[in-house]
Structure formats: C-alpha cells, structure tokens
N, C-alpha and C. Protein backbone atom coordinates (compact mmCIF):
# COMPACT_ATOMS: atom_id res chain seq x y z
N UNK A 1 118.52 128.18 49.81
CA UNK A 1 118.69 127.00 50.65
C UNK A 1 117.38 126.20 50.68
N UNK A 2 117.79 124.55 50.61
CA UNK A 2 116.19 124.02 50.54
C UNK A 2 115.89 123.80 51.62
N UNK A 3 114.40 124.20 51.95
CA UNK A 3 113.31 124.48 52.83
C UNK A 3 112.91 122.70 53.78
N UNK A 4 113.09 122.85 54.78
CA UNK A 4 112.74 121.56 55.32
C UNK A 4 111.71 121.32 54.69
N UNK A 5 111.16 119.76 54.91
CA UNK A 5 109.90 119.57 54.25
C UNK A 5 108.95 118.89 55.60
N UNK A 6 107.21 119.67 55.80
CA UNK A 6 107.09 118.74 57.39
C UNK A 6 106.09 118.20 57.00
N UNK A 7 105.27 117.21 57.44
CA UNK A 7 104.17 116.31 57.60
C UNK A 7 103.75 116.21 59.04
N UNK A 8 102.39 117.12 58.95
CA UNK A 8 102.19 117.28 60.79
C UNK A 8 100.66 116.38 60.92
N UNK A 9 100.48 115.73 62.26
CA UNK A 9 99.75 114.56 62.55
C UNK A 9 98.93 114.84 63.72
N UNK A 10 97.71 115.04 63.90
CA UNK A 10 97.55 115.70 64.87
C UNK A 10 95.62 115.47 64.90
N UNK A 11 94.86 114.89 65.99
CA UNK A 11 93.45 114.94 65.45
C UNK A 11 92.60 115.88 66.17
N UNK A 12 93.10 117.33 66.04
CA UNK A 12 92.81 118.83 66.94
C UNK A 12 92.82 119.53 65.71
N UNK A 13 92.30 119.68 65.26
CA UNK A 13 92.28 121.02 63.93
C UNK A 13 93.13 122.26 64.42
N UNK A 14 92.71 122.57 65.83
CA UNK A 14 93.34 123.81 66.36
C UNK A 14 95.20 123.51 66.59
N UNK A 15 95.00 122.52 66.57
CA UNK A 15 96.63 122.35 66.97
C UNK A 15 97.33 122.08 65.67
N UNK A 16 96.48 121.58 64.47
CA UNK A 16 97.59 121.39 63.12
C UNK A 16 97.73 122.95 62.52
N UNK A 17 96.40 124.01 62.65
CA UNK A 17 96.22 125.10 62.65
C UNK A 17 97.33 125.61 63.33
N UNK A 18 97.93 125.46 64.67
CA UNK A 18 98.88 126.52 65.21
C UNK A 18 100.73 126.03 64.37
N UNK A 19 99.99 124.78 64.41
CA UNK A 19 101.42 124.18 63.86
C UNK A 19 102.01 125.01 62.55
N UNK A 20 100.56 125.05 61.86
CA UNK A 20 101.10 125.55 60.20
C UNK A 20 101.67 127.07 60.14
N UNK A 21 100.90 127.65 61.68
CA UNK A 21 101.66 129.15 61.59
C UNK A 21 103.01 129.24 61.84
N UNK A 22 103.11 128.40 62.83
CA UNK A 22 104.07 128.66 63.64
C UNK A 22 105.52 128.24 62.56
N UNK A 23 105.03 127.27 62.20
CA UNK A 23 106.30 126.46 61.24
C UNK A 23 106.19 126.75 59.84
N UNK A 24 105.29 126.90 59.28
CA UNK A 24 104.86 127.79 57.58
C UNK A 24 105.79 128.19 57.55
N UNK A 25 106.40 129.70 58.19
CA UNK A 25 107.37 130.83 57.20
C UNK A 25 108.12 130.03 57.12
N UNK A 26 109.36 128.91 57.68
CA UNK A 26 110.50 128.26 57.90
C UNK A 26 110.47 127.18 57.29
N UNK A 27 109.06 126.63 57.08
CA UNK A 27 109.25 125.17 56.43
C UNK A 27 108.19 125.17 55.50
N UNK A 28 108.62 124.06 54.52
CA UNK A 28 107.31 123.60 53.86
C UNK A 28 106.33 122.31 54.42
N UNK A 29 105.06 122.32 54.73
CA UNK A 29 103.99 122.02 55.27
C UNK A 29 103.44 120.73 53.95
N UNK A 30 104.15 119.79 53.77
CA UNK A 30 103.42 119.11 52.71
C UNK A 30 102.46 117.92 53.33
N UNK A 31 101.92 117.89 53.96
CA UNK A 31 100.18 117.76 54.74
C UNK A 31 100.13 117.74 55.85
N UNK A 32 99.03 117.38 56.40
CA UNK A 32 98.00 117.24 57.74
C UNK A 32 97.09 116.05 57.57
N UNK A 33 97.05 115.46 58.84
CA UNK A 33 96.39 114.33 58.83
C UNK A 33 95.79 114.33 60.40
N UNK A 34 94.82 113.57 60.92
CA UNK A 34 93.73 113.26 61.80
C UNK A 34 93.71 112.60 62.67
N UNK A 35 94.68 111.17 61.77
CA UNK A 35 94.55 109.98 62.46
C UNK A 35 95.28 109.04 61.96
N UNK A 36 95.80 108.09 62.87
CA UNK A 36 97.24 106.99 62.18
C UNK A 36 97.16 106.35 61.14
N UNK A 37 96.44 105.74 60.29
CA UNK A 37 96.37 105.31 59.11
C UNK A 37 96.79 106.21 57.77
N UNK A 38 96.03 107.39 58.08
CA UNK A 38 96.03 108.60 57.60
C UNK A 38 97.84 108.84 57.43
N UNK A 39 97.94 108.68 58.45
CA UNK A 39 99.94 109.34 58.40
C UNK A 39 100.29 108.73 57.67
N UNK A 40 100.43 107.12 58.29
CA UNK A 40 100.99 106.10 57.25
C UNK A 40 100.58 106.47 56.01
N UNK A 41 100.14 106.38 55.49
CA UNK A 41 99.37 106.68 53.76
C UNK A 41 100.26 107.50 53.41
N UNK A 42 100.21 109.03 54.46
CA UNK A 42 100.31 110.24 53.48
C UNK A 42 102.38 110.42 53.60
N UNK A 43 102.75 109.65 54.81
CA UNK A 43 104.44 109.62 55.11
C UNK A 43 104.85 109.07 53.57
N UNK A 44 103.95 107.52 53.83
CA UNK A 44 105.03 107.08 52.47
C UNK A 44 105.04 107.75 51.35
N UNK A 45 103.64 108.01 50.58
CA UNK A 45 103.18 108.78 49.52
C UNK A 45 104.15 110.50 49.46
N UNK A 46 104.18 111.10 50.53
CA UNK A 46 105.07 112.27 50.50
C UNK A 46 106.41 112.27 50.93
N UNK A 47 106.85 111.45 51.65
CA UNK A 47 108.80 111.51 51.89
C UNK A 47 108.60 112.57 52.59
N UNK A 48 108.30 113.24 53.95
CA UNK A 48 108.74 114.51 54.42
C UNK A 48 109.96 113.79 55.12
N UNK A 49 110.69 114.91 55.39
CA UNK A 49 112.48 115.04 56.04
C UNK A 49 111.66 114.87 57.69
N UNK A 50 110.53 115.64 58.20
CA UNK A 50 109.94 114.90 59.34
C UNK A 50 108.44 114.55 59.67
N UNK A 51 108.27 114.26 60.41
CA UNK A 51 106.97 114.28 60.81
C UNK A 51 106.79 114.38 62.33
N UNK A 52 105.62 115.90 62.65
CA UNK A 52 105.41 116.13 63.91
C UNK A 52 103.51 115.09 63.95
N UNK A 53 103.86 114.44 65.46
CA UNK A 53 102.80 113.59 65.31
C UNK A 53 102.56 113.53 67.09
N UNK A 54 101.44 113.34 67.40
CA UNK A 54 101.08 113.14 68.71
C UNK A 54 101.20 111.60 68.75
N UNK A 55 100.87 111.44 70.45
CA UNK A 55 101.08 110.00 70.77
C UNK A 55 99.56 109.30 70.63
N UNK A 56 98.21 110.27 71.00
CA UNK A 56 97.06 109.77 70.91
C UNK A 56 96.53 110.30 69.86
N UNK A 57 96.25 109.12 68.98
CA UNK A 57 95.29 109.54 67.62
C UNK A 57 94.53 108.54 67.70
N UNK A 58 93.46 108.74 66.73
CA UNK A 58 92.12 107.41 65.87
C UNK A 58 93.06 106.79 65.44
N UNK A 59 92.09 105.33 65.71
CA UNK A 59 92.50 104.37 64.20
C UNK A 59 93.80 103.66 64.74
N UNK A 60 95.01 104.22 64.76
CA UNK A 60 96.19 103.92 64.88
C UNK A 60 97.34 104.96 66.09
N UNK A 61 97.12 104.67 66.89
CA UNK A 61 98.24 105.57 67.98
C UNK A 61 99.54 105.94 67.13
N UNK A 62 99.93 106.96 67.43
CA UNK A 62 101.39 107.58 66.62
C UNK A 62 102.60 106.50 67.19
N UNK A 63 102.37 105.86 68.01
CA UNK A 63 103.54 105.06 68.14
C UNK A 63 103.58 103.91 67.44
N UNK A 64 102.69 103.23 67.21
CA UNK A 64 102.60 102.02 65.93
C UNK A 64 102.87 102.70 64.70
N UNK A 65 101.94 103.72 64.34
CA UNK A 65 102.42 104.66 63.22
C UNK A 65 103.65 104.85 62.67
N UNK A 66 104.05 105.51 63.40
CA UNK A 66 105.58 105.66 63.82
C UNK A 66 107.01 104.53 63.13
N UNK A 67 106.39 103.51 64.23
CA UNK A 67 106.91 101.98 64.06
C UNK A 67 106.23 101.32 62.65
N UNK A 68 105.22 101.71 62.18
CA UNK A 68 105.27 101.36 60.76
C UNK A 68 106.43 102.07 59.97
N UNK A 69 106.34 103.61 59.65
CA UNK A 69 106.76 104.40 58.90
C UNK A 69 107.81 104.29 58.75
N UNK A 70 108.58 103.95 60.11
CA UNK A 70 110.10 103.76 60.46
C UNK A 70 110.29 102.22 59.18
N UNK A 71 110.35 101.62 59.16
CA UNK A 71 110.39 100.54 58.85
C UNK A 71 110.16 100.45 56.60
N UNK A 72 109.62 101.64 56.02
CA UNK A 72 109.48 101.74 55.12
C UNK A 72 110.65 103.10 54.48
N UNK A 73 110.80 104.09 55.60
CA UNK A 73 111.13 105.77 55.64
C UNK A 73 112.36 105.48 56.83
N UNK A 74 113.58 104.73 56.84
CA UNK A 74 114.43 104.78 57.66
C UNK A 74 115.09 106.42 57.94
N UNK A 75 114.88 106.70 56.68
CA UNK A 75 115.35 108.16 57.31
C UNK A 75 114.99 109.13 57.78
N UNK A 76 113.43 109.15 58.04
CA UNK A 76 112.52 110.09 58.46
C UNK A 76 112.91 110.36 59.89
N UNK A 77 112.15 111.77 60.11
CA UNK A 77 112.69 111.54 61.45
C UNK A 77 111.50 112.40 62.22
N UNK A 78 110.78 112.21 63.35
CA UNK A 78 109.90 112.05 64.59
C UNK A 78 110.15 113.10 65.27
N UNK A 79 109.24 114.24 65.64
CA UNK A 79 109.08 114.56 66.66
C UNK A 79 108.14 114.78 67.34
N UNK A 80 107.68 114.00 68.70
CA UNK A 80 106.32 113.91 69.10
C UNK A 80 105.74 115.50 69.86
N UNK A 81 104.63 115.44 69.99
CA UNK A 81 104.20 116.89 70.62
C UNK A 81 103.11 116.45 71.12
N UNK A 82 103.31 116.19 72.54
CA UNK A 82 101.76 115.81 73.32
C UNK A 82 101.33 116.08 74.48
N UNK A 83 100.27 115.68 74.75
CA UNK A 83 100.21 116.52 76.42
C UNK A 83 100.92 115.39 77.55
N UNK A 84 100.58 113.78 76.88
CA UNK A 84 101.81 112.88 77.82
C UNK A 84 102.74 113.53 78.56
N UNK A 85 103.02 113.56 79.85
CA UNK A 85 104.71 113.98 80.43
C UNK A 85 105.42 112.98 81.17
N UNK A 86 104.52 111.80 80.84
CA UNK A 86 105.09 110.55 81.77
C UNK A 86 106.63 110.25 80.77
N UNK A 87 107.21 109.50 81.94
CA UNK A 87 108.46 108.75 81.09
C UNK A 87 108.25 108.00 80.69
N UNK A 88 107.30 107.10 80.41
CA UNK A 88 106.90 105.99 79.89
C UNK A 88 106.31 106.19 78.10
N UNK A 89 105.68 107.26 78.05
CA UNK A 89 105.28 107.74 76.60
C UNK A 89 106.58 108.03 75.91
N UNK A 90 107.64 109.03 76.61
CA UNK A 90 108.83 109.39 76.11
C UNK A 90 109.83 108.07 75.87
N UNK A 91 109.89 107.05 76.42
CA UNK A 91 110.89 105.81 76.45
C UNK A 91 110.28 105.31 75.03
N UNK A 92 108.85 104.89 74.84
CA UNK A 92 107.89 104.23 73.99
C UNK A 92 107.83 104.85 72.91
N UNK A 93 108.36 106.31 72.76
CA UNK A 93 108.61 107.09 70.97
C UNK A 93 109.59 107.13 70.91
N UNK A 94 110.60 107.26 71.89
CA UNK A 94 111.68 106.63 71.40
C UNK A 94 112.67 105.28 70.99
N UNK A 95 111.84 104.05 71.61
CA UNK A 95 111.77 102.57 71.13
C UNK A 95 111.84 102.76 69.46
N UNK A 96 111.26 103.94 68.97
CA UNK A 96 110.35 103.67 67.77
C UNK A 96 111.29 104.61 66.61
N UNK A 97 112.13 105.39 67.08
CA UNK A 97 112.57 105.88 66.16
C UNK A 97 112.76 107.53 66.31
N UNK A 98 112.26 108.31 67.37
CA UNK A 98 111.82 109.67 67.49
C UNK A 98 113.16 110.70 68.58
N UNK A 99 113.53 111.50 67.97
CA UNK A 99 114.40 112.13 68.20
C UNK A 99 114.51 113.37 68.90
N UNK A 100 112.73 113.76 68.79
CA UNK A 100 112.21 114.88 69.43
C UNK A 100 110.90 114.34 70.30
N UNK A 101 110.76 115.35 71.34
CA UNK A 101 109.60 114.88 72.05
C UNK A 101 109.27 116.13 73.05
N UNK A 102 108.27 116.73 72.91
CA UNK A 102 107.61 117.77 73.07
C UNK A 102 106.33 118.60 73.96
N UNK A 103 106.25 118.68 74.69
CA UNK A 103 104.41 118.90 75.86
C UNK A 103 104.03 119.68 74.65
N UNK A 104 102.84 119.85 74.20
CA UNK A 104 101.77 120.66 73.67
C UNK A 104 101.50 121.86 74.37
N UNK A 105 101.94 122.10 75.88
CA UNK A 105 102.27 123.69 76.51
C UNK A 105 103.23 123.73 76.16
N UNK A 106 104.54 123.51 75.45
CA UNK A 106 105.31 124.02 75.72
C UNK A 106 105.11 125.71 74.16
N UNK A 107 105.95 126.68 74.94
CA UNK A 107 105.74 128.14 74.01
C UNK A 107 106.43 127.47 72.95
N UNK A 108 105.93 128.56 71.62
CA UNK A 108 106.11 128.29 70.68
C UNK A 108 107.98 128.38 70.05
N UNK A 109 108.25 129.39 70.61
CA UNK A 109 109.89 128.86 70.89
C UNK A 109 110.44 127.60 70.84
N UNK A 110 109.88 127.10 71.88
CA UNK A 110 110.43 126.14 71.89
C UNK A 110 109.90 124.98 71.54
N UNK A 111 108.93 124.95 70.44
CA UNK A 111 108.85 124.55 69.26
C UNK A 111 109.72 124.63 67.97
N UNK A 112 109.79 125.37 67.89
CA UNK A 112 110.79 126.14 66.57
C UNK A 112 112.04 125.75 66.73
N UNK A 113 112.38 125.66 68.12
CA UNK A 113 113.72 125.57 68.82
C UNK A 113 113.69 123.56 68.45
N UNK A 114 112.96 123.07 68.84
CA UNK A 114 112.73 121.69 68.83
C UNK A 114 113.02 120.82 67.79
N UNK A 115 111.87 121.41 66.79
CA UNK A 115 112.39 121.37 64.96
C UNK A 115 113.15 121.70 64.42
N UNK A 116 113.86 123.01 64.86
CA UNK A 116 115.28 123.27 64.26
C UNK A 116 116.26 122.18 64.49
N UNK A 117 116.15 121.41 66.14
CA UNK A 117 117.29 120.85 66.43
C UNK A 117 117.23 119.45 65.68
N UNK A 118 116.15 118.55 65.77
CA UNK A 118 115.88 117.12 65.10
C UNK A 118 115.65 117.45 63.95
N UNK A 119 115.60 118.23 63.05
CA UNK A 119 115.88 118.62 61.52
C UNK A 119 117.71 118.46 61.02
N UNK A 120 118.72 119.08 61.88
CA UNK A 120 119.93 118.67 62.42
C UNK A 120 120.20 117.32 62.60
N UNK A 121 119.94 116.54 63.19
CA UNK A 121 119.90 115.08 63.35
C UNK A 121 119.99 115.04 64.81
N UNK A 122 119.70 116.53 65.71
CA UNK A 122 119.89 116.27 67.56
C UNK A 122 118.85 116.03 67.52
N UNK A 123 118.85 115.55 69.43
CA UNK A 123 117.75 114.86 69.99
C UNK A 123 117.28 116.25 70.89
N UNK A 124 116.06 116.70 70.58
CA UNK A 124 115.22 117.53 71.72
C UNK A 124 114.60 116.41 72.56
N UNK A 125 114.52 117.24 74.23
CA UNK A 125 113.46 116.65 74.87
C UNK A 125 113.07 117.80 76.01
N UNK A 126 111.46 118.11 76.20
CA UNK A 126 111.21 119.21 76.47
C UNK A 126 112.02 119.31 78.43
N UNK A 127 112.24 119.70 78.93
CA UNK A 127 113.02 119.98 80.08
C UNK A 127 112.22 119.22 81.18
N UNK A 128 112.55 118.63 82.21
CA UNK A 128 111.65 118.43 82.83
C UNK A 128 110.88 117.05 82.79
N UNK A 129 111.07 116.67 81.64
CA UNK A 129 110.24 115.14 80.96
C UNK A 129 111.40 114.34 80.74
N UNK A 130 112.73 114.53 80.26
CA UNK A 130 113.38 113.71 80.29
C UNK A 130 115.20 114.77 80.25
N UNK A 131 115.45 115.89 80.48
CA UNK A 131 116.54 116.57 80.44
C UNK A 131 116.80 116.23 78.65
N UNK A 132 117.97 116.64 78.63
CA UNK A 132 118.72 116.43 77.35
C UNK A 132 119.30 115.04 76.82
N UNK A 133 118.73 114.63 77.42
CA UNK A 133 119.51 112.98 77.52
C UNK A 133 118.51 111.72 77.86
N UNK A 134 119.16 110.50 77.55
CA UNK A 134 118.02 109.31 77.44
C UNK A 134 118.96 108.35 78.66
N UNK A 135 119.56 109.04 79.48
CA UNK A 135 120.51 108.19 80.47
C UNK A 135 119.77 107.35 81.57
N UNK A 136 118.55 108.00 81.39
CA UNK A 136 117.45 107.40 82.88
C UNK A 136 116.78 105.89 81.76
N UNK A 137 116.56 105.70 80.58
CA UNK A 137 116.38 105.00 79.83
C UNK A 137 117.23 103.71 79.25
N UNK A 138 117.66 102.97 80.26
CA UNK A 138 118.50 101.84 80.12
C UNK A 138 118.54 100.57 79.36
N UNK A 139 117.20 100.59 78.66
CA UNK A 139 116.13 99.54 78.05
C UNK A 139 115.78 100.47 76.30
N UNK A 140 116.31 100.91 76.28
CA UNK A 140 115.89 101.76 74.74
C UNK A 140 116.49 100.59 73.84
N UNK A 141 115.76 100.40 72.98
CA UNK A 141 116.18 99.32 71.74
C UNK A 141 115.98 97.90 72.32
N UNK A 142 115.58 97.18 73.74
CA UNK A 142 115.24 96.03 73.94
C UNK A 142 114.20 95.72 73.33
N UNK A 143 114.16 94.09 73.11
CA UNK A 143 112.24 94.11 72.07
C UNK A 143 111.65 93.61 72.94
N UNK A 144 110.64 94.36 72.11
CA UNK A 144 109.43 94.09 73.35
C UNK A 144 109.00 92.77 73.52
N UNK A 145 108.21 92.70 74.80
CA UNK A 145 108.16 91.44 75.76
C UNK A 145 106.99 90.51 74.50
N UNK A 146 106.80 89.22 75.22
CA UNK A 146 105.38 88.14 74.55
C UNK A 146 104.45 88.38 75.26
N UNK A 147 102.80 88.94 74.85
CA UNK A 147 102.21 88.64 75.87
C UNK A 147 100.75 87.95 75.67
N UNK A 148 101.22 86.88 75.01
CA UNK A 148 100.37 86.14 74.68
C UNK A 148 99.83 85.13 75.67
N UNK A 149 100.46 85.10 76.73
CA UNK A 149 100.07 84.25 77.81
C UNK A 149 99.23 85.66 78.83
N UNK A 150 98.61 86.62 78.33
CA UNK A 150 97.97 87.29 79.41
C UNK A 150 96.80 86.80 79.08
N UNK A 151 96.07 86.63 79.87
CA UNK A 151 94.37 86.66 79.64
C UNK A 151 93.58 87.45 79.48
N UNK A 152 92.11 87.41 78.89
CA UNK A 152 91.44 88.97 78.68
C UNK A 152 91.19 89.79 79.96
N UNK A 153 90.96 89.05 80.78
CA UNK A 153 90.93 89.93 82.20
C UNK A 153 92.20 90.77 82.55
N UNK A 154 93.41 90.21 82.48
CA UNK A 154 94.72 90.67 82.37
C UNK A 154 95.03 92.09 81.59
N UNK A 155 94.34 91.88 80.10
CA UNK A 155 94.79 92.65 79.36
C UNK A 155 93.84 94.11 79.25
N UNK A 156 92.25 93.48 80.06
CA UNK A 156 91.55 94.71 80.64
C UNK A 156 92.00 95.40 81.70
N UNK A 157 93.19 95.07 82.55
CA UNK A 157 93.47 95.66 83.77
C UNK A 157 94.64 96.20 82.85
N UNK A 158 95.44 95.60 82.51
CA UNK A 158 96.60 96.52 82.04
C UNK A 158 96.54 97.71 81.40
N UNK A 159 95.33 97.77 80.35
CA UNK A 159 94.91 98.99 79.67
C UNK A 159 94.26 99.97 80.85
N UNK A 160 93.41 99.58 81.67
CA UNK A 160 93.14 100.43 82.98
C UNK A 160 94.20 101.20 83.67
N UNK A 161 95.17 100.31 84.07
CA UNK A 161 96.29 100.96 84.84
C UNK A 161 97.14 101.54 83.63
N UNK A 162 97.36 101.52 82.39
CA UNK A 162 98.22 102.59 81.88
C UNK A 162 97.37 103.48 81.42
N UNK A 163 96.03 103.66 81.92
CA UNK A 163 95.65 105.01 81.59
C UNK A 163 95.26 106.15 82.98
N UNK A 164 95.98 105.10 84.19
CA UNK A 164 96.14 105.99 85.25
C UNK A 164 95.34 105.90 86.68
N UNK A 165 94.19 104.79 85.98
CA UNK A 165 93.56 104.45 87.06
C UNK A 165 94.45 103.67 88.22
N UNK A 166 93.92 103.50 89.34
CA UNK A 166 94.40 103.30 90.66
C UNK A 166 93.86 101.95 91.01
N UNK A 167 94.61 100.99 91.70
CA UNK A 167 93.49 99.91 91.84
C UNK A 167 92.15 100.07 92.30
N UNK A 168 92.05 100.43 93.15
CA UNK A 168 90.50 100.90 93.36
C UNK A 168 89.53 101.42 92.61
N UNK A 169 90.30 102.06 91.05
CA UNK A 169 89.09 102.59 90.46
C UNK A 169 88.95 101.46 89.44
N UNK A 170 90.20 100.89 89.27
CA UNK A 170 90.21 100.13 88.29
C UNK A 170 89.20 98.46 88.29
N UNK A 171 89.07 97.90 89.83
CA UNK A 171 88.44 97.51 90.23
C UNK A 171 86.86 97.64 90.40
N UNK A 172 86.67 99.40 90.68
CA UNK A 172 85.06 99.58 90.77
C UNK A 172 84.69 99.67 89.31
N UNK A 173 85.68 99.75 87.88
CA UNK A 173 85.36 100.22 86.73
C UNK A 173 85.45 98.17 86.32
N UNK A 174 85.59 97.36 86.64
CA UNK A 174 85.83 95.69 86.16
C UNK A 174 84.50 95.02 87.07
N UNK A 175 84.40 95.75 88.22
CA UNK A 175 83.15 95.04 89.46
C UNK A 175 84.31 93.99 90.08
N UNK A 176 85.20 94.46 90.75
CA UNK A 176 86.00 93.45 91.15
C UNK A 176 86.84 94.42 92.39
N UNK A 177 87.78 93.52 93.14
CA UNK A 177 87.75 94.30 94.55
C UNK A 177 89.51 95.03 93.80
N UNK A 178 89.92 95.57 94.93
CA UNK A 178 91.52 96.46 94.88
C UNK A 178 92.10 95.11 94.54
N UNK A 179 91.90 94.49 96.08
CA UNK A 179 92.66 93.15 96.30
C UNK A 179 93.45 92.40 94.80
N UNK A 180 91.93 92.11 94.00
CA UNK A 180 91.73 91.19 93.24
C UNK A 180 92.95 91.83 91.84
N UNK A 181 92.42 93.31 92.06
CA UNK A 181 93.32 94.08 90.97
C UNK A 181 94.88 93.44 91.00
N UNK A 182 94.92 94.12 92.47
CA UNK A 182 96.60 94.19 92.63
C UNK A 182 97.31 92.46 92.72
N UNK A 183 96.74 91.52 92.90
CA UNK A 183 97.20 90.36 92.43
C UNK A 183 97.06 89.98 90.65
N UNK A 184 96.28 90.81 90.03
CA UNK A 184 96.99 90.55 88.82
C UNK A 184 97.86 91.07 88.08
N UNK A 185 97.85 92.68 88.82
CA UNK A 185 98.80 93.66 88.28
C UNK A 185 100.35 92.99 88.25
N UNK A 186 100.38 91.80 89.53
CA UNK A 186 101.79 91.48 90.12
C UNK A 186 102.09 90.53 88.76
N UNK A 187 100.56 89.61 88.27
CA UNK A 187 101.04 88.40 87.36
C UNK A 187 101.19 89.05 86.15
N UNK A 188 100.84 90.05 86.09
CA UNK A 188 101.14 91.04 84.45
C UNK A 188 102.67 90.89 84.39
N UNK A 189 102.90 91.83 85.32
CA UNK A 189 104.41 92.49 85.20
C UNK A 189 105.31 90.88 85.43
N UNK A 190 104.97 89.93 86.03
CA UNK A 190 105.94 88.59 86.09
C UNK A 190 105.85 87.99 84.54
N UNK A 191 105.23 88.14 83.87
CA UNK A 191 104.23 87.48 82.88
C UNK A 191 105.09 88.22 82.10
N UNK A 192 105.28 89.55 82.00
CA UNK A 192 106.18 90.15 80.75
C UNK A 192 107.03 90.86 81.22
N UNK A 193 107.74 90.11 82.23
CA UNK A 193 109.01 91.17 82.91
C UNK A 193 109.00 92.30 82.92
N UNK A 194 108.52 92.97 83.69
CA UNK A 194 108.41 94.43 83.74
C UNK A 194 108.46 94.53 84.88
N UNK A 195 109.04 96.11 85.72
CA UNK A 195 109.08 95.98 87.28
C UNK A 195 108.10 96.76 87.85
N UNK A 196 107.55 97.67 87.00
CA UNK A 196 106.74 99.05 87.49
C UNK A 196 105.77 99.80 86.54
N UNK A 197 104.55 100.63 87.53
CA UNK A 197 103.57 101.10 86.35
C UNK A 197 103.76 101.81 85.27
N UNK A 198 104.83 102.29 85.21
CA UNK A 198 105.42 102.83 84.35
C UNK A 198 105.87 102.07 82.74
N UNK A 199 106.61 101.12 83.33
CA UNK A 199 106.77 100.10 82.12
C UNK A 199 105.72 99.44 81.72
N UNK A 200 104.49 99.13 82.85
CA UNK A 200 103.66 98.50 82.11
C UNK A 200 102.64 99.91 81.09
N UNK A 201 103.00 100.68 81.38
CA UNK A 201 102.01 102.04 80.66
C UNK A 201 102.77 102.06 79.33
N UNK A 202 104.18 101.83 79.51
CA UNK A 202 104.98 101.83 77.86
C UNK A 202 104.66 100.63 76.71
N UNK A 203 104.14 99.13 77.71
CA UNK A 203 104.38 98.42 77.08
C UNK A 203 102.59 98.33 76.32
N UNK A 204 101.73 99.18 77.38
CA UNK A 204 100.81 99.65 76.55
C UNK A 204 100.25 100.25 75.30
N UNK A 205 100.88 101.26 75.95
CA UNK A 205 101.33 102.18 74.17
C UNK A 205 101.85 101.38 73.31
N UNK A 206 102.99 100.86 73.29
CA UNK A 206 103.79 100.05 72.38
C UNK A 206 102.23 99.03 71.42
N UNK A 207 101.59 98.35 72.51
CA UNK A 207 100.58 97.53 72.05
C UNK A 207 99.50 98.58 71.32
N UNK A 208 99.48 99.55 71.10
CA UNK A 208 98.19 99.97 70.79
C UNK A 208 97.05 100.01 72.02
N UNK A 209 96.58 99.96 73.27
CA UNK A 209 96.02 100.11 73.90
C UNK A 209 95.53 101.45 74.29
N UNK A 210 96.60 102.40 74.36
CA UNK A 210 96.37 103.70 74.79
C UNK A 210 96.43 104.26 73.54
C-alpha cells in the first residue's frame, strides 16, 4: 500500500525532530523546513499529499504560506500544529484551506490520530479549540475585509491587540493613554467590519502581522 507522503514546517528543530519519529514508521517524510518561504519552495517542488505546518514561522506566517500553496497545490491538504488555542487562529487556517488543526501539547496519539484522519479527507480539530465541527464559524470562506483606509497608528494598535495586549499595555507600549487605544480599536473594527478581538486577531494573521 502507498505510504502517505508528509512535508513538515516547523522553526523548532525539536519539534520537526519529534514529528519525524512520531510519523516516520507510517509515512514518508519528504522534507523539513524553518520558515514560510522555505515551505512554499519545497510544497511546490515536492507535491506532498500533506503538509504539517505551524501558524508562527520567519519570513512568511503558515497562513499566507498556506494561502499561497493552496492556490498552486489545490489538492494538498493542511494540518496545523501550534501552541495558538484561540478561535481566531483556528477560523484563519481554515479560511485558507486546512482540514486539521492541532495544540503542540496535544499526546502523540493524537497526532497520529489527526494525520490519519485529514490524510482521509476528515476534518480533525483538537477538542476543546473548536469540537468536531466548524458550526461556531459562520464567516468561513467570506473575503477578507479592505484595509487600506487604516492608518499607521491603526495598524500599530491592531497588531498589538492581536497579540494579546490589553489596552493599557498596548497604550504604555505606543506612549499613548487606554482611552486613546480604545477609541481606535472601535474605528478599526468599523473600518473593516469586524465585531470583536477575536476577529480582529484573525484578520491579523490573515495579514501577516502575527
């Protein structure tokens, strides 16, 4: 029987390392890569059946990545593995094409268990991050917003708040008050329809920011 074929993405040596044990006997391993450019290159050049890829890499975030690869490799198929557990990372790999989606705690089981299933053509999603289902996800396949009318101040707060800061820190990290934050946070989200920090953290990722 022929041997899946994987392409794993990952810029942790220790983690492409656990990957290759864990998945070696069962699959074939035709590379490793560091960082998003890197994938792109080595996806098209090798055709793997998938590619396991995190959401934060150099160079190129796995979700642009992703959204390149998709677009050359329609049939490839995604499964992310990261420490992300927000719904907003999970909505944003799946915008993109990804069928699996994974915590980096999760045991190696259910790894194996993960790849077995999106090798199949099912959708894994680790328990807890999004159940078995994309039903809380009502907006999957909408395109993304314009946001060419944000300003650079705008687009420095937005990258702040989707990486978790709070107005207050986000403010003492700009030299600017809460106040000042949270009246632009309001013109972000009017500015590209969005209702919550959440969506604006997706529409981050999506941009390459995070």
């Amino acid at each position: 029987m022929k041997r899946g074929r994987i392409l794993l993405a990952d810029d942790h040596a220790l983690i492409l390392e656990g990957f290759r044990t864990i998945l070696g006997p069962h699959y074939d391993i035709v590379g490793t890569v560091t960082d998003g450019i890197s994938l792109v290159d080595v996806a098209l050049e090798s055709k793997p059946d998938l590619i396991i890829l995190d959401v934060t890499m150099p160079l190129l975030n796995g979700i642009k990545a992703a959204g390149q690869i998709r677009k050359k490799l329609p049939g490839v198929k995604f499964l992310f593995v990261t420490m992300h557990s927000s719904p907003a990372y999970l909505q944003a790999a799946f915008k993109v094409g990804a069928t699996g989606f994974v915590l980096k705690s999760s045991a190696r089981e259910e790894i194996l268990d993960a790849v077995e299933k999106v090798m199949k053509g099912r959708v894994y999603i680790t328990p807890g991050v999004g159940g078995e289902s994309l039903e809380q996800f009502p907006d999957l396949g909408k395109p993304a917003v314009n946001a060419k009318s944000l300003t650079a101040r705008e687009w420095e707060i937005l990258q702040l708040v989707a990486q978790g800061h709070s107005n207050k820190e986000t403010g003492y990290l700009l030299q600017i008050s809460a106040k000042t934050v949270a009246f632009h946070r309001e013109n972000i989200k009017n500015k590209l329809g969005l209702r919550s920090t959440a969506e604006l953290t997706q529409y981050a990722i999506q941009e390459g920011l995070i």
